[in-house]
Protein backbone atom coordinates (compact mmCIF):
# COMPACT_ATOMS: atom_id res chain seq x y z
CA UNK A 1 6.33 -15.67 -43.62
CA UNK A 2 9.03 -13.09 -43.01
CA UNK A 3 6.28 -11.04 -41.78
CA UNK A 4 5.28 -13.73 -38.92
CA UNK A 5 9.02 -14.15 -38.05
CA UNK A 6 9.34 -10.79 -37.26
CA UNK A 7 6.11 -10.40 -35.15
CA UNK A 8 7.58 -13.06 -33.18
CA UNK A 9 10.35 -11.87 -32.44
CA UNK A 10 8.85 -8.21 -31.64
CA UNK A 11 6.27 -10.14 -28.87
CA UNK A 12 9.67 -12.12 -27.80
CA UNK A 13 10.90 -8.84 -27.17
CA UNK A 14 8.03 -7.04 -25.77
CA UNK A 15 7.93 -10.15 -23.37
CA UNK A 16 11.45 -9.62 -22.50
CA UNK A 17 11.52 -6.39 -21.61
CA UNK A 18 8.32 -6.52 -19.44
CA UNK A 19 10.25 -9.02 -17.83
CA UNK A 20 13.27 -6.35 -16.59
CA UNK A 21 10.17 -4.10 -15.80
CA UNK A 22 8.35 -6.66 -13.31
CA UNK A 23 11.13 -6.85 -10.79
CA UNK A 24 11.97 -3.17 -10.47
CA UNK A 25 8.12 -2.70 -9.53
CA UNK A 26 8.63 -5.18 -7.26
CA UNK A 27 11.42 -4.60 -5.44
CA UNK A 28 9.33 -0.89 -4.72
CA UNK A 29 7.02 -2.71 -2.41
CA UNK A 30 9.42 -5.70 -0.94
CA UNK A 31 8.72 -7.26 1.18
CA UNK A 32 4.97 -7.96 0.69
CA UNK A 33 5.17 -12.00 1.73
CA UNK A 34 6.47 -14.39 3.50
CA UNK A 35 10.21 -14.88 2.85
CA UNK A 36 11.99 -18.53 2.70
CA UNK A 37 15.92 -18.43 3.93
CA UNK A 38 17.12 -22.18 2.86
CA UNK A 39 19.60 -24.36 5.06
CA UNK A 40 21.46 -26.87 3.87
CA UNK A 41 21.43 -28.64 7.25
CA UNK A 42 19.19 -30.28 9.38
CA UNK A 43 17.75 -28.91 12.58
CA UNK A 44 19.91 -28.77 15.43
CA UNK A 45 22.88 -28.41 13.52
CA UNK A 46 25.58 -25.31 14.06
CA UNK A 47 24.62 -23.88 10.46
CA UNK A 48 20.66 -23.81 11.49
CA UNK A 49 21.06 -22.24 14.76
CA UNK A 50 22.68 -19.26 12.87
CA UNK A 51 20.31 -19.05 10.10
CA UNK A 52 17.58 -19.24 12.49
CA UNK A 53 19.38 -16.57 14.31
CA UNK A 54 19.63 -14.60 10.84
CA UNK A 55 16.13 -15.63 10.21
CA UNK A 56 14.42 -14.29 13.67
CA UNK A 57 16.67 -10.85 13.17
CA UNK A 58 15.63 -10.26 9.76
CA UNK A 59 11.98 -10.89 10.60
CA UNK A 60 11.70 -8.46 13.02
CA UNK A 61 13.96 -5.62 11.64
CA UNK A 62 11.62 -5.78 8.47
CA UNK A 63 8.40 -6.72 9.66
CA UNK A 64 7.95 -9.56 7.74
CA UNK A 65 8.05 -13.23 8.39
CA UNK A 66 11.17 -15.16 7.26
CA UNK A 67 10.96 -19.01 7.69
CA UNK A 68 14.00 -21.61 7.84
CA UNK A 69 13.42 -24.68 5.46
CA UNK A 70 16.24 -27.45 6.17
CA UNK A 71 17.43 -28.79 3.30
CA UNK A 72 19.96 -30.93 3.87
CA UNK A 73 22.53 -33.41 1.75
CA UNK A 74 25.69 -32.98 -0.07
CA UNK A 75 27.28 -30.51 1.96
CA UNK A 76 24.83 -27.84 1.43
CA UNK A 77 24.96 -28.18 -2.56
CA UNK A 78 21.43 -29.55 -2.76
CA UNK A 79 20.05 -25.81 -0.96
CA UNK A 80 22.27 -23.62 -2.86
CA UNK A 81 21.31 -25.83 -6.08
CA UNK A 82 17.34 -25.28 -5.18
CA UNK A 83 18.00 -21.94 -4.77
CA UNK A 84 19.95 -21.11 -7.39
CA UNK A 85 17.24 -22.17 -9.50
CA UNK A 86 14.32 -20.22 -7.38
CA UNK A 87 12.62 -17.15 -9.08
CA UNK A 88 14.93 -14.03 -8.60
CA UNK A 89 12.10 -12.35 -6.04
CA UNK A 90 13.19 -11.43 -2.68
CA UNK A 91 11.82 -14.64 -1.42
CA UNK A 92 13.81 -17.02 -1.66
CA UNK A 93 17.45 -16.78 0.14
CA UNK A 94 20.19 -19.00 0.70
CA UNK A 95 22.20 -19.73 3.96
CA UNK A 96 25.64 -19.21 1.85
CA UNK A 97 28.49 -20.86 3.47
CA UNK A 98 32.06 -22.03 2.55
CA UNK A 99 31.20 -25.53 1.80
CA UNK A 100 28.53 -24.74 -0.99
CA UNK A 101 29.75 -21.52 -2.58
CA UNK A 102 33.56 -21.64 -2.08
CA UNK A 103 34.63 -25.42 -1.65
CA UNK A 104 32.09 -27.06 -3.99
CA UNK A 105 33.13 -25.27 -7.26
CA UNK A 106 37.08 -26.45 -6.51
CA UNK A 107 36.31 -29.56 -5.70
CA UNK A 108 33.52 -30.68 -7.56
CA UNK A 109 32.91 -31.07 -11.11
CA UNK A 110 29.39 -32.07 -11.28
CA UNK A 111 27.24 -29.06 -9.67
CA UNK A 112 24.45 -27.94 -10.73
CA UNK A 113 24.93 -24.49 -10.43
CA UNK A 114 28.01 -22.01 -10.67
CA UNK A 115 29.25 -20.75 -7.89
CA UNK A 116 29.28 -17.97 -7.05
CA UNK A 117 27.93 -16.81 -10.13
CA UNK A 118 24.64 -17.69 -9.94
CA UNK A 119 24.06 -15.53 -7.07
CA UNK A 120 23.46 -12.14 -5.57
CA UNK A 121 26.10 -12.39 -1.99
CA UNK A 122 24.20 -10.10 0.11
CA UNK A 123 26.62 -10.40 3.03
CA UNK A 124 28.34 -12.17 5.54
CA UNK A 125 27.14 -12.99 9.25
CA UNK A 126 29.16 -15.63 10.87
CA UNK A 127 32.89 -16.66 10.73
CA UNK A 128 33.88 -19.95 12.97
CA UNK A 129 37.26 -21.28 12.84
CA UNK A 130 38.51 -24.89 12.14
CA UNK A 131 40.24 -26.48 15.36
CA UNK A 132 42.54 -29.51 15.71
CA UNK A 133 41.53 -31.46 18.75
CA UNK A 134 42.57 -34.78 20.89
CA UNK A 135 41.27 -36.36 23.34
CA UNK A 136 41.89 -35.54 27.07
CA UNK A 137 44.71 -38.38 27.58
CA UNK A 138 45.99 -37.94 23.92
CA UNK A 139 50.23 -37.67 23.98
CA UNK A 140 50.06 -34.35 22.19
CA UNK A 141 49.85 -31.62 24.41
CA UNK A 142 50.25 -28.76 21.47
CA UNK A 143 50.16 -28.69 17.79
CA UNK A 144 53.85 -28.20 18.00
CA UNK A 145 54.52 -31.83 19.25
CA UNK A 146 51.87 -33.17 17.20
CA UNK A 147 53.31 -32.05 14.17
CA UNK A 148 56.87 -32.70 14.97
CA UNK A 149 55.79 -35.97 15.98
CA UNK A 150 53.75 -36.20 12.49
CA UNK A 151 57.12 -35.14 10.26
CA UNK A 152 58.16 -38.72 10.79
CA UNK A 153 55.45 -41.47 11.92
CA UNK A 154 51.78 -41.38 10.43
CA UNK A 155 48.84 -40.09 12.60
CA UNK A 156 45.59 -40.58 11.94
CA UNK A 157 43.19 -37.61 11.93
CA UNK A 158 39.51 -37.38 11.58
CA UNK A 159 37.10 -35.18 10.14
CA UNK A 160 33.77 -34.88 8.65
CA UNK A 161 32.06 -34.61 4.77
CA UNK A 162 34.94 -35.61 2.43
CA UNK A 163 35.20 -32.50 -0.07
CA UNK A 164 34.16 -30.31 2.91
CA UNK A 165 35.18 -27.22 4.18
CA UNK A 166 36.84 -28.52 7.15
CA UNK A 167 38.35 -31.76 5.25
CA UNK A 168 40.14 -29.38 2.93
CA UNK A 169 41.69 -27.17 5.49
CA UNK A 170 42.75 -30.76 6.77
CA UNK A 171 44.49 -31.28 3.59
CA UNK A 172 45.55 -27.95 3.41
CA UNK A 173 47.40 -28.33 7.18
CA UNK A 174 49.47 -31.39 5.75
CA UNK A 175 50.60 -29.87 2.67
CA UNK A 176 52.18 -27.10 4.02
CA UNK A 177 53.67 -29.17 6.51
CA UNK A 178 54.26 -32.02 4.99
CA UNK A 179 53.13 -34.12 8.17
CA UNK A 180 52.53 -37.66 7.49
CA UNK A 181 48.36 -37.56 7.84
CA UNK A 182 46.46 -40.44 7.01
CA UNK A 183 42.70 -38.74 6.54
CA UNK A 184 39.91 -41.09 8.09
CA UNK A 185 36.36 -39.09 7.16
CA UNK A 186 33.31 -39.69 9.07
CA UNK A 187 29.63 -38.89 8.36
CA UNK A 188 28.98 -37.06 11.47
CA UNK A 189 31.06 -35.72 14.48
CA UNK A 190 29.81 -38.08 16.77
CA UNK A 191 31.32 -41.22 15.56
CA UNK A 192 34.38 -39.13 15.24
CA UNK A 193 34.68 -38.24 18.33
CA UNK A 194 33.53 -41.80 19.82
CA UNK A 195 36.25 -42.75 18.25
CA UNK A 196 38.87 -40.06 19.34
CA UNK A 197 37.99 -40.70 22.87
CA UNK A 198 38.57 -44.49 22.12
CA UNK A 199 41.63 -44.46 20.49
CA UNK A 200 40.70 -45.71 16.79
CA UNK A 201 42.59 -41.86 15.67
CA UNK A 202 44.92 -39.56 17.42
CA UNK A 203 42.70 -36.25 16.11
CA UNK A 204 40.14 -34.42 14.76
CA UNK A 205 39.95 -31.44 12.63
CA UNK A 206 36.64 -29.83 12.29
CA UNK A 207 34.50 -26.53 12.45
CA UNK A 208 35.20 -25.71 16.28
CA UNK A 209 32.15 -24.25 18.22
CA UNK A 210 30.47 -27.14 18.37
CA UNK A 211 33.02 -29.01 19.99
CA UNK A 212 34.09 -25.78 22.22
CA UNK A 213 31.79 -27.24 24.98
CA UNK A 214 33.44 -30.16 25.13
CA UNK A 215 37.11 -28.50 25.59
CA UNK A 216 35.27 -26.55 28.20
CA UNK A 217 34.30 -29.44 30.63
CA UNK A 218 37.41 -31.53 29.67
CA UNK A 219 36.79 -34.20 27.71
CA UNK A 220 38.37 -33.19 24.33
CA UNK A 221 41.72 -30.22 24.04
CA UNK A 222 41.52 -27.78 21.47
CA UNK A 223 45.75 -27.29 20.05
CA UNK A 224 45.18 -24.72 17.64
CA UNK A 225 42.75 -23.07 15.32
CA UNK A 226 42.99 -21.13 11.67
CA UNK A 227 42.27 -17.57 11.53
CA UNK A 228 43.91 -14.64 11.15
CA UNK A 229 44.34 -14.21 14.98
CA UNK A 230 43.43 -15.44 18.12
CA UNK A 231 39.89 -16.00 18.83
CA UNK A 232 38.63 -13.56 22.03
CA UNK A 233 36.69 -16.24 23.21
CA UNK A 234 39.61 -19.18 22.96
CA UNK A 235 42.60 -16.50 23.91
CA UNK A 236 44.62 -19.47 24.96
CA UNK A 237 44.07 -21.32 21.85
CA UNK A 238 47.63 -20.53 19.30
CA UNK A 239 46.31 -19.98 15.54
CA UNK A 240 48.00 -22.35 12.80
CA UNK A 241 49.44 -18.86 11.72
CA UNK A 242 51.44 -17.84 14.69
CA UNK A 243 52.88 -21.28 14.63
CA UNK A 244 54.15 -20.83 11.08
CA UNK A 245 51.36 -22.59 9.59
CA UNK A 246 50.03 -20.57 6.72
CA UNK A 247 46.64 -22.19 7.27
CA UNK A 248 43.71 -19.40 7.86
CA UNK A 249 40.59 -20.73 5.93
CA UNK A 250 38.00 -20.60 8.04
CA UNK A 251 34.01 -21.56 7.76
CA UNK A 252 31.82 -19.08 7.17
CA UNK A 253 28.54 -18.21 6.59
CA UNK A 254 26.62 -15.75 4.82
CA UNK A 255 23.17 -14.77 2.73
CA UNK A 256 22.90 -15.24 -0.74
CA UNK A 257 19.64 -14.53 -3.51
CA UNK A 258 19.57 -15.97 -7.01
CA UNK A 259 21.31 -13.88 -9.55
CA UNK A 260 18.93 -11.17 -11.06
CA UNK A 261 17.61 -10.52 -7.85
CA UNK A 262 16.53 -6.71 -8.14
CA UNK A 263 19.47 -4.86 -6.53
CA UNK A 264 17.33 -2.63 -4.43
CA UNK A 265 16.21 -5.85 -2.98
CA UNK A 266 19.81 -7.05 -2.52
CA UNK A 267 20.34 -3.97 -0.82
CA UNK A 268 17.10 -3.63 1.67
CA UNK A 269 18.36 -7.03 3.08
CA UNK A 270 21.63 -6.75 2.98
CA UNK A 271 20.45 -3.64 5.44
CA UNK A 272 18.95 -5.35 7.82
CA UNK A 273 21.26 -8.53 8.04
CA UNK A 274 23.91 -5.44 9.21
CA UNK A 275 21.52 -4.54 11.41
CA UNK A 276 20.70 -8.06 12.80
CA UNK A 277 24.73 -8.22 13.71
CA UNK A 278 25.10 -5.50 15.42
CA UNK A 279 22.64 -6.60 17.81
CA UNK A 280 24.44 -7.21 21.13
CA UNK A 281 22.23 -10.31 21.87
CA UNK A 282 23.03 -11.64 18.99
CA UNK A 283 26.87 -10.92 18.73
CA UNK A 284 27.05 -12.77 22.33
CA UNK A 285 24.96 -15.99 21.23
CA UNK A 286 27.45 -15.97 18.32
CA UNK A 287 30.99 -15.40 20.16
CA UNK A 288 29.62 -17.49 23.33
CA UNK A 289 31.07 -20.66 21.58
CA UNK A 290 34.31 -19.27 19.21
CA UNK A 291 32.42 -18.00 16.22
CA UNK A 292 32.83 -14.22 15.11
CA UNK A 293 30.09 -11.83 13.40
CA UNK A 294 31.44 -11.04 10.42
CA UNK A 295 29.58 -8.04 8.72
CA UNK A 296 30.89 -7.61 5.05
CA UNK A 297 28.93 -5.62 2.69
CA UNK A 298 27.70 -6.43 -0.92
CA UNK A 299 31.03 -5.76 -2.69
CA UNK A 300 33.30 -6.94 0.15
CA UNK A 301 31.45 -10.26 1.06
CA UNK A 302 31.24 -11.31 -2.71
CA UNK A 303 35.89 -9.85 -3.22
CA UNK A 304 35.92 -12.26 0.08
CA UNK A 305 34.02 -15.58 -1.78
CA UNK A 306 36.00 -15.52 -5.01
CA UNK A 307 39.39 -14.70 -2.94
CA UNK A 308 38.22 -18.26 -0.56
CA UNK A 309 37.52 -19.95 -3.93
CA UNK A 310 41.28 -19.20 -5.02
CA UNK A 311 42.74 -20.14 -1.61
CA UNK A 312 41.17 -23.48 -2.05
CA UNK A 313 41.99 -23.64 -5.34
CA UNK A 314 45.45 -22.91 -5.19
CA UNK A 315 46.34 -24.85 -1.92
CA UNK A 316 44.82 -28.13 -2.40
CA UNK A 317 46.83 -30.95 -3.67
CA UNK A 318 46.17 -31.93 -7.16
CA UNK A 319 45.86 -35.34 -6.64
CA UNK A 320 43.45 -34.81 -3.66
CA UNK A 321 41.03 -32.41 -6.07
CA UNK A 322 41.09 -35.26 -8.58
CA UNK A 323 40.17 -38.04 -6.35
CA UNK A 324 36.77 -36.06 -4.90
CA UNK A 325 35.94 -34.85 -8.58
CA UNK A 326 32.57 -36.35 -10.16
């Protein structure tokens, strides 16, 4: 019997160790297929156009096909959940962003997956700032009225995906200034802005490039954005940090494989996603509406994620992080 047991667990053994073998050979002749970069939104939206962007780059710096599937629903969690659990290969890549990676493991107790840990960061792309906007005839002309006005009467601000990125920079904005916000949340930014324009709320904080077109031709105003500094394609816009709001969280977006991915894997792509940013036609489609390349390597993209997971953590209100945890 003993005997048996220990032929077992010999094979077990064999088994695992040919495991640890298999990916090294592997990674030697990536990439040999087709590779699958997963989006947790649907098409159209401003997180596919960059991993499409990401995805066309890629494909042609390495000579290999990489195709966008949309998977959208919970904020993203449902993609980085399927990919979390996707064989550690090379072929199967994540759109990482704040929402999914950073947000989801403060504010959320009911994930499937553990973030970041059960993931190889390869690097950051694409930064894009969070804006505070009213509509064209709105009393506020700058986020200094606005918030003086908001230290004593309650305004009503909108903003999308409760337990979002750009709902917790929201909550983030009125505890540091202790402005009297009443927090409306809306599935989409259409509504929210059909209802800016109409009166129904006085603003709306959200992810700004795709609203930057409508600041452009008039019918919304952009009064300030996070970020460390002024944005080089909004230089007019203030940041919540020059106006003595420590508010800089920002959305980003990144790649990400499942952990165990072979590192010489991790590395080839994190390679070419450098390469894909420094591209000049891609740094303009990026910048042309307030976004930022943001090229972080291996180490410094995954210091960056667990430094934006403490921010949120530690700058949330308690009460607020209880009332979105499952």
């Amino acid at each position: 019997m003993l005997h048996r047991i220990l032929d077992a667990c010999s094979k077990a053994l064999l088994f695992a160790a040919m495991l640890t073998v298999l990916p090294a050979s592997a990674a030697s002749q990536y990439p040999s297929q087709t590779i699958k970069l997963v989006v947790g939104f649907p098409p159209g939206g401003g997180g596919d156009l960059y991993g499409r962007l990401i995805a066309e780059s890629i494909s042609k710096s390495l000579g290999t096909s990489v195709v966008v599937e949309n998977k959208p629903g919970a904020g993203g969690n449902i993609a980085a959940a399927d990919v979390a659990k996707s064989r550690p290969d090379g072929y199967t890549l994540l759109l990482a962003m704040s929402g999914n990676i950073a947000v989801a493991p403060v504010v959320r107790k009911d994930l499937s997956y553990q973030a970041p840990d059960d993931f190889e960061l390869i690097g950051a792309a694409v930064e894009a700032p969070h804006g505070l906007f009213v509509g064209k005839n709105s009393r506020f002309k700058t986020a200094r009225e606005f918030f003086d006005y908001a230290a004593n009467n309650e305004v009503t601000v909108g903003s999308t995906s409760p337990g979002g990125a750009a709902h917790m920079g929201l909550e983030m904005l009125k505890l540091k200034t202790k402005a009297k916000i009443l927090y409306v949340p809306y599935r989409g930014s259409g509504p929210a802005i059909t209802d800016l324009m109409g009166g129904q709320t006085e603003a709306f904080f959200a992810t700004a490039p795709p609203l930057v077109g409508q600041t452009r031709n008039g019918a919304l105003r952009l009064l300030a954005l996070t970020g460390e500094e002024r944005n080089p394609s909004l230089p007019d816009v203030p940041t919540f940090k020059e106006l003595g709001i420590p508010v800089v969280v920002t959305q980003w977006y990144g790649l990400a494989a499942p952990k165990g991915t072979p590192k010489a894997i991790v590395d080839t792509l994190a390679q070419h996603l450098s390469r894909a940013l420094a591209d000049p036609k891609n740094v303009k489609i990026i910048r042309q509406d307030g976004a930022l390349e943001k090229d972080l390597s291996t180490e410094a993209f995954t210091r960056y994620v667990k430094q934006d997971i403490e921010g949120y953590r530690n700058n949330i209100d308690s009460e607020v992080l209880k009332s979105l945890s499952h």
